[in-house]
N, C-alpha and C. Protein backbone atom coordinates (compact mmCIF):
# COMPACT_ATOMS: atom_id res chain seq x y z
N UNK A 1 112.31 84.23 75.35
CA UNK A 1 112.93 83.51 76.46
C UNK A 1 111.99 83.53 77.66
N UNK A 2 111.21 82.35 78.18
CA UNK A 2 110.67 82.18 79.41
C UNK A 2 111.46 82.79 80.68
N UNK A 3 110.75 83.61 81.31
CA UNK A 3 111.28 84.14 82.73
C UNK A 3 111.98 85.21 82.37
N UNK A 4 112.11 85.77 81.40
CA UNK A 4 112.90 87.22 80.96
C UNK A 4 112.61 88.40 81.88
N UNK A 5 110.96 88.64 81.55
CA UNK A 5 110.83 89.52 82.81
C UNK A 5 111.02 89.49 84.01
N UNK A 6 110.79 88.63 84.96
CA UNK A 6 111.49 88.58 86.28
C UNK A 6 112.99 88.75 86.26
N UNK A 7 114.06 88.18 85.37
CA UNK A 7 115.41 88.19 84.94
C UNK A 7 115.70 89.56 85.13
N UNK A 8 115.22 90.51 84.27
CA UNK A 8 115.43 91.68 84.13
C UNK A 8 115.06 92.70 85.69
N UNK A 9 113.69 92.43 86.42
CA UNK A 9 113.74 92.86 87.29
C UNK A 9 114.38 92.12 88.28
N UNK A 10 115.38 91.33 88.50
CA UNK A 10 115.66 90.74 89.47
C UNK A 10 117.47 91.61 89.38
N UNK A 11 117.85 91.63 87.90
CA UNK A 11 118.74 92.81 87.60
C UNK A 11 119.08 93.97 88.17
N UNK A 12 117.94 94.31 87.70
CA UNK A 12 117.81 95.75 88.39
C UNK A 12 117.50 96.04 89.59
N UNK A 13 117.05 95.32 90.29
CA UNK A 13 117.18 95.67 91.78
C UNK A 13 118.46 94.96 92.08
N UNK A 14 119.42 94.37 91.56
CA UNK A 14 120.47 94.03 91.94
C UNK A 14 121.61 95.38 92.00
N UNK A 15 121.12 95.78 90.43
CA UNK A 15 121.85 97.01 90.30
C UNK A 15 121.89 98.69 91.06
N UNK A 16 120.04 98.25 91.58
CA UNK A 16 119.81 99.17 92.56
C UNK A 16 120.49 99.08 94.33
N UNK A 17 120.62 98.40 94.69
CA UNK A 17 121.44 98.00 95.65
C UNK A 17 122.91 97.97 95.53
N UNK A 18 123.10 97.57 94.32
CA UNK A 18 124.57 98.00 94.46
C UNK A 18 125.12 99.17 94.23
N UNK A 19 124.20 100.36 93.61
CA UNK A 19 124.68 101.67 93.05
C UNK A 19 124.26 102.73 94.77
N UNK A 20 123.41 102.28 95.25
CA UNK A 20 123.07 102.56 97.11
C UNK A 20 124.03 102.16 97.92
N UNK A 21 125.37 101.24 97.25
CA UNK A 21 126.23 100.92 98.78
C UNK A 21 127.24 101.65 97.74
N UNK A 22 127.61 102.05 96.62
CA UNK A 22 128.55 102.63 95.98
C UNK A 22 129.48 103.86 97.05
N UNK A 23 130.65 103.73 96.96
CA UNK A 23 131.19 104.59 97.63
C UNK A 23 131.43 105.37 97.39
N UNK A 24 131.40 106.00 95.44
CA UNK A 24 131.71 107.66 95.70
C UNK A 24 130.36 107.99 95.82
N UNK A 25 129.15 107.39 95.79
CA UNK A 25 127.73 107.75 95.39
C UNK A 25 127.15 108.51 97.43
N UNK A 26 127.24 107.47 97.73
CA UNK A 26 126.75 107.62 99.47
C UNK A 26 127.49 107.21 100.63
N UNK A 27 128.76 106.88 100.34
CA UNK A 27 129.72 106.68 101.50
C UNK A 27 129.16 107.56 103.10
N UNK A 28 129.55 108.66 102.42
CA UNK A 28 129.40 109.54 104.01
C UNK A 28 128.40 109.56 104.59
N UNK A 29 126.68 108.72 103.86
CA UNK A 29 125.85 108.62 104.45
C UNK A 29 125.78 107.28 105.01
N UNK A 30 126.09 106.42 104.37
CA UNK A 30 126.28 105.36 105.20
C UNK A 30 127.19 105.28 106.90
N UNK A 31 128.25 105.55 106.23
CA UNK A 31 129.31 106.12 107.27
C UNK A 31 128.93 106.53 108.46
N UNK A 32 127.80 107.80 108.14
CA UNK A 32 126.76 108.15 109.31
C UNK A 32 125.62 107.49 110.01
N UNK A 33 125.23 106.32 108.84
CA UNK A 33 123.97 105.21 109.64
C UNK A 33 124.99 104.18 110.31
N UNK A 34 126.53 103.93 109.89
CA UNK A 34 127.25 102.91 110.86
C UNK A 34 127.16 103.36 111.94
N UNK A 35 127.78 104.80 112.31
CA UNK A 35 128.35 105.64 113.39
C UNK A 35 127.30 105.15 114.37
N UNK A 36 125.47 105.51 113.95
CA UNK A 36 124.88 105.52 114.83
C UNK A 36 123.74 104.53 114.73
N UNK A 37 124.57 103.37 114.47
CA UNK A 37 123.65 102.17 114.36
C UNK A 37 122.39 102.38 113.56
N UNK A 38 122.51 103.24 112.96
CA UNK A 38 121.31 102.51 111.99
C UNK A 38 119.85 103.08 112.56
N UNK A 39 119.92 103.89 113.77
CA UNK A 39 118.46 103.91 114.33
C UNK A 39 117.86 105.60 114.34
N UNK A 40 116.73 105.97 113.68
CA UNK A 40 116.81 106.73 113.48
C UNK A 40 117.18 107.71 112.74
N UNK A 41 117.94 107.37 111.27
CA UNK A 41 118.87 108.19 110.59
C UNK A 41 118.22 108.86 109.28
N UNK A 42 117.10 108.39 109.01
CA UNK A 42 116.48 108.84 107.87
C UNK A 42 115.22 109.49 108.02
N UNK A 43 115.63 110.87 107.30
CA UNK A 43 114.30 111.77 107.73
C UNK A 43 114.16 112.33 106.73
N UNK A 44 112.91 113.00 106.04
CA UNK A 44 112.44 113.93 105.06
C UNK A 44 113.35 115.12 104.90
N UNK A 45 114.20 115.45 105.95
CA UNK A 45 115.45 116.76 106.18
C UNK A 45 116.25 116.69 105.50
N UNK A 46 116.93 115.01 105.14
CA UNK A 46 118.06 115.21 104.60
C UNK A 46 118.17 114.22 103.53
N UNK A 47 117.83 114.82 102.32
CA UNK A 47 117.78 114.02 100.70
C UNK A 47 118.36 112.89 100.44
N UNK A 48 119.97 113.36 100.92
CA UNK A 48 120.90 112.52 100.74
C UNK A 48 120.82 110.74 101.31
N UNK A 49 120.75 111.17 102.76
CA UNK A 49 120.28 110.02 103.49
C UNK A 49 118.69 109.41 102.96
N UNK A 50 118.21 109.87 102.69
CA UNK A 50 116.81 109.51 102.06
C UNK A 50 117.16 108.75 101.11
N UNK A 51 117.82 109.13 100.03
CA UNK A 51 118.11 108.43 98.74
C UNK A 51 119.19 107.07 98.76
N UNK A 52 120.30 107.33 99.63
CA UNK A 52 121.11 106.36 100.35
C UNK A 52 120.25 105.15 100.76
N UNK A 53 119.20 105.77 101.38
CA UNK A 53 118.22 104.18 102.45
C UNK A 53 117.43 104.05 101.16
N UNK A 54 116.32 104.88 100.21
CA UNK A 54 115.95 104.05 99.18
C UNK A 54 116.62 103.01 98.05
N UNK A 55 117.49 103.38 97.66
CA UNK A 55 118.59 102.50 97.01
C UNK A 55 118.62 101.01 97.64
N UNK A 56 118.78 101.19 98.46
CA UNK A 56 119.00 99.86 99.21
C UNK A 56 117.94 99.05 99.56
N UNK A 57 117.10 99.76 99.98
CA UNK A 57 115.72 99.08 100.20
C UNK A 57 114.74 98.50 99.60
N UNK A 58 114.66 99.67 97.96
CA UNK A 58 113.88 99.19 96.96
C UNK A 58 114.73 98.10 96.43
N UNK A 59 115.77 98.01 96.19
CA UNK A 59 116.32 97.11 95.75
C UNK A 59 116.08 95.42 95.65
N UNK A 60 115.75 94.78 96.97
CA UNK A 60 115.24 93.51 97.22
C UNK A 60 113.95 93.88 97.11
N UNK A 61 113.22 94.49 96.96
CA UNK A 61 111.76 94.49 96.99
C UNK A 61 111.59 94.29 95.24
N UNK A 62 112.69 94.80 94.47
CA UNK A 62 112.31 94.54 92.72
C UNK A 62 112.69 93.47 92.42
N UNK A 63 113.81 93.26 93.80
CA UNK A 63 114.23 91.60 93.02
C UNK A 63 113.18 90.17 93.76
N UNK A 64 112.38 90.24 94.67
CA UNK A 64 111.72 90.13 95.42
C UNK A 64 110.29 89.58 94.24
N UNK A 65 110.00 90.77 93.79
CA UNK A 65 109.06 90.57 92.67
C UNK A 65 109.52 90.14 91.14
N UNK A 66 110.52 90.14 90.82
CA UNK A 66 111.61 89.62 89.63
C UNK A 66 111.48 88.23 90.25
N UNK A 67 111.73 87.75 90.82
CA UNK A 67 111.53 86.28 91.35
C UNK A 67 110.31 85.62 91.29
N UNK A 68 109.49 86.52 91.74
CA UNK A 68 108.17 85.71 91.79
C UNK A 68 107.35 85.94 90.22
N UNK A 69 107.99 86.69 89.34
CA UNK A 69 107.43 87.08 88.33
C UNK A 69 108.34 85.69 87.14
N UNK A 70 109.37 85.59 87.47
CA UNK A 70 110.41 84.91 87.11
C UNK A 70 109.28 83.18 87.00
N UNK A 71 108.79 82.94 88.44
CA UNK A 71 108.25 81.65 88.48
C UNK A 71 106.78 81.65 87.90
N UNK A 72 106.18 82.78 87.65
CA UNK A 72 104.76 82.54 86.81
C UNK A 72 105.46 82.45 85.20
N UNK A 73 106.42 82.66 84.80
CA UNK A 73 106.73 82.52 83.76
C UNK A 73 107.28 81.16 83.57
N UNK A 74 108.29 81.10 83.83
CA UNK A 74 108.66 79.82 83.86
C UNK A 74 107.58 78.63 84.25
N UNK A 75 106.68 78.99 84.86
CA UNK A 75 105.89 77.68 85.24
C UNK A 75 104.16 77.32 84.20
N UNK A 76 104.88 78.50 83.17
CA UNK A 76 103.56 78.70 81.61
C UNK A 76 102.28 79.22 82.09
N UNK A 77 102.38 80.42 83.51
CA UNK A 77 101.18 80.86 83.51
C UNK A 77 101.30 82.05 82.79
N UNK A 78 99.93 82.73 82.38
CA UNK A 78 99.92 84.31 81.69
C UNK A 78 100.25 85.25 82.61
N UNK A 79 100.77 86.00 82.27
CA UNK A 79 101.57 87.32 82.86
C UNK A 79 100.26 88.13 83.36
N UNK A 80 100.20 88.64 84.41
CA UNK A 80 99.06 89.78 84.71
C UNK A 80 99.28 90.49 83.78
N UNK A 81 97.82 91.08 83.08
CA UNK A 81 97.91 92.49 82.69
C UNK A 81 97.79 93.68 83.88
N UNK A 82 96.83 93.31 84.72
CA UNK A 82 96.99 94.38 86.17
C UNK A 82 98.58 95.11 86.42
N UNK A 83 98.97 94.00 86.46
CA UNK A 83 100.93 94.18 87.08
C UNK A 83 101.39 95.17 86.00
N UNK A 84 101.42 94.92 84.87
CA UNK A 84 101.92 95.05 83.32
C UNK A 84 101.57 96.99 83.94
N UNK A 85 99.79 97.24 84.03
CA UNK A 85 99.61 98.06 83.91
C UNK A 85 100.34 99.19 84.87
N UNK A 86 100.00 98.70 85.90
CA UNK A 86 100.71 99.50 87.56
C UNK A 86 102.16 99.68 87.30
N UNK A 87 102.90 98.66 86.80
CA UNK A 87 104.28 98.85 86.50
C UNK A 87 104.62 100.07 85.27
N UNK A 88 103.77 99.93 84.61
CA UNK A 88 103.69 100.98 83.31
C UNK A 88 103.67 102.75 83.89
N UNK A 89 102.54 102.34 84.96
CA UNK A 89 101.90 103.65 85.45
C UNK A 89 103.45 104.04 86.77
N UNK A 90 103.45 103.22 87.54
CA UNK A 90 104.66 104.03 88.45
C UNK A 90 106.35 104.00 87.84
N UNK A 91 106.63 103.44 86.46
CA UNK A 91 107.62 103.88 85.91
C UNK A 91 107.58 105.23 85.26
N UNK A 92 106.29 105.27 84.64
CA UNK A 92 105.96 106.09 83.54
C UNK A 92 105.96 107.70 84.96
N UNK A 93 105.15 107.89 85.70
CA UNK A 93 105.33 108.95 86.82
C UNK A 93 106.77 109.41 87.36
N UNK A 94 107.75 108.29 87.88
CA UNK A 94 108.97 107.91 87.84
C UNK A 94 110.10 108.37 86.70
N UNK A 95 109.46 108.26 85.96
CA UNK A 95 110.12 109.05 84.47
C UNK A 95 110.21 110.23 84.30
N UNK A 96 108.79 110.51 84.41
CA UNK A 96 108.53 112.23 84.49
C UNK A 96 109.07 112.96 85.41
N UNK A 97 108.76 112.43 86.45
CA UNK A 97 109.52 113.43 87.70
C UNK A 97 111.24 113.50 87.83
N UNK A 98 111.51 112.50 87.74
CA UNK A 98 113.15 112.26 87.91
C UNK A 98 113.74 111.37 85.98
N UNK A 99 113.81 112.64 84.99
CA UNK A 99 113.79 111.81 83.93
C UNK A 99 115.72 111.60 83.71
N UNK A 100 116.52 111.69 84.28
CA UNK A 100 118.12 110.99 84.16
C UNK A 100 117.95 110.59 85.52
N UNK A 101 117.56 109.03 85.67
CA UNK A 101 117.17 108.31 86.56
C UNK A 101 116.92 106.28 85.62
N UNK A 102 117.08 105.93 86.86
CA UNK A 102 116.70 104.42 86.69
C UNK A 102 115.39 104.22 86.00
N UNK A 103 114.83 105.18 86.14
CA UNK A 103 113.08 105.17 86.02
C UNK A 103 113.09 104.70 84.23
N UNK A 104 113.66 105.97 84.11
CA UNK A 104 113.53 105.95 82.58
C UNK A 104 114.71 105.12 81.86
N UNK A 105 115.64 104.92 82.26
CA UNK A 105 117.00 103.87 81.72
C UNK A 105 116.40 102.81 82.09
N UNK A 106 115.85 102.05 82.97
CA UNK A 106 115.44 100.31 83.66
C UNK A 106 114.31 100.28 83.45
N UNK A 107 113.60 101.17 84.37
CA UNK A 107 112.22 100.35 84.60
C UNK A 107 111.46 101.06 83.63
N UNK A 108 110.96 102.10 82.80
CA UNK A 108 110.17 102.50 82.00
C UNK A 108 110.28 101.12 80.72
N UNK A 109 111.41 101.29 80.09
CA UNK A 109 111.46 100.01 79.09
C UNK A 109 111.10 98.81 79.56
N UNK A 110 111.52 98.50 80.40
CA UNK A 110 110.50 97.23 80.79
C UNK A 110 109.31 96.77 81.62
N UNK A 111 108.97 98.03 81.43
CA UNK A 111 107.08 97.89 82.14
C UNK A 111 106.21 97.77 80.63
N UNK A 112 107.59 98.28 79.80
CA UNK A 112 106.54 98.46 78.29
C UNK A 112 106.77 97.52 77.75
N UNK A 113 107.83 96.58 77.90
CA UNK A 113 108.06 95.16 77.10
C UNK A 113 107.09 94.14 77.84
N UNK A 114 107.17 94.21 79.24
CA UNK A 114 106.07 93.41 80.16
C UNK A 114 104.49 93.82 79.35
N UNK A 115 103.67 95.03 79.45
CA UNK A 115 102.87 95.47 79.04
C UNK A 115 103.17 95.06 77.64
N UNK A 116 103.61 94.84 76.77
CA UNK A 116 103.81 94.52 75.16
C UNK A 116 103.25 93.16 75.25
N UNK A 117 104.25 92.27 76.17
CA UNK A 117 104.06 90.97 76.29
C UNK A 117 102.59 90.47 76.68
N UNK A 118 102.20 91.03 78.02
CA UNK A 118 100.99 90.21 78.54
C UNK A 118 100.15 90.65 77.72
N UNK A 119 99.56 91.75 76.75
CA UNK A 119 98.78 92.03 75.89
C UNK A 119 98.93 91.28 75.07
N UNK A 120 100.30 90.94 73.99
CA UNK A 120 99.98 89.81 73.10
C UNK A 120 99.40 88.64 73.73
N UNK A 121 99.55 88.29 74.83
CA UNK A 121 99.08 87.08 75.82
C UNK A 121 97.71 86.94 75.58
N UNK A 122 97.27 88.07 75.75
CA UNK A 122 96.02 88.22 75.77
C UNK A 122 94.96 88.02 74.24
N UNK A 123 95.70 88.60 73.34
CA UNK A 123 95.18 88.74 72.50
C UNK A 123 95.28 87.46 71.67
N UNK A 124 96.13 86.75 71.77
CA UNK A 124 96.84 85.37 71.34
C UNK A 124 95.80 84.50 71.27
């Protein structure tokens, strides 16, 4: 299926954003960036809030690139192998460090189907 990979990452940062506004997940941190507008609230001190603002943030940035990955496909150009690789390499780190995580459920499998793909591309 043309555009699969962007599909899939456009998914998952959907799913990443929505599991970051989840309310039994980070309510009370949010709760705390309403209270005080938002300015200032995230610091290396406190995990929670850290992980609360990444959720949300990475989120449009995967779907961001799911989109634009979405239109080199669909439009019959070859897939980077560069991308394929970098995506391989910061899932695969991502995995290791935090392995019952998105890393290894989302994005590890599909840095390796991307990487599967643009290599047959290549080799084709």
């Amino acid at each position: 299926m043309q555009g699969i990979h962007g599909i899939l990452l456009v998914f998952t940062g959907i799913l990443h954003i929505m599991f970051g506004f989840m309310p039994v997940v980070y309510q009370r941190e949010w709760q705390w960036f309403v209270r005080y507008k938002l300015w200032s609230q995230v610091g290396l001190e406190n995990d929670r809030a850290m992980a609360a603002f990444w959720f949300v943030v990475a989120g449009p940035f995967m779907i961001m690139i799911g989109l634009l990955l979405y239109e080199l496909e669909t439009a019959g150009l070859d897939l980077p192998l560069s991308f394929g690789i970098l995506f391989f390499l910061i899932s695969g780190i991502g995995a290791i460090m935090s392995p019952r995580s998105g890393f290894t459920l989302l994005l590890l499998p599909q840095s390796i189907y991307y990487l599967v793909d643009a290599l047959q591309k290549l080799i084709i």
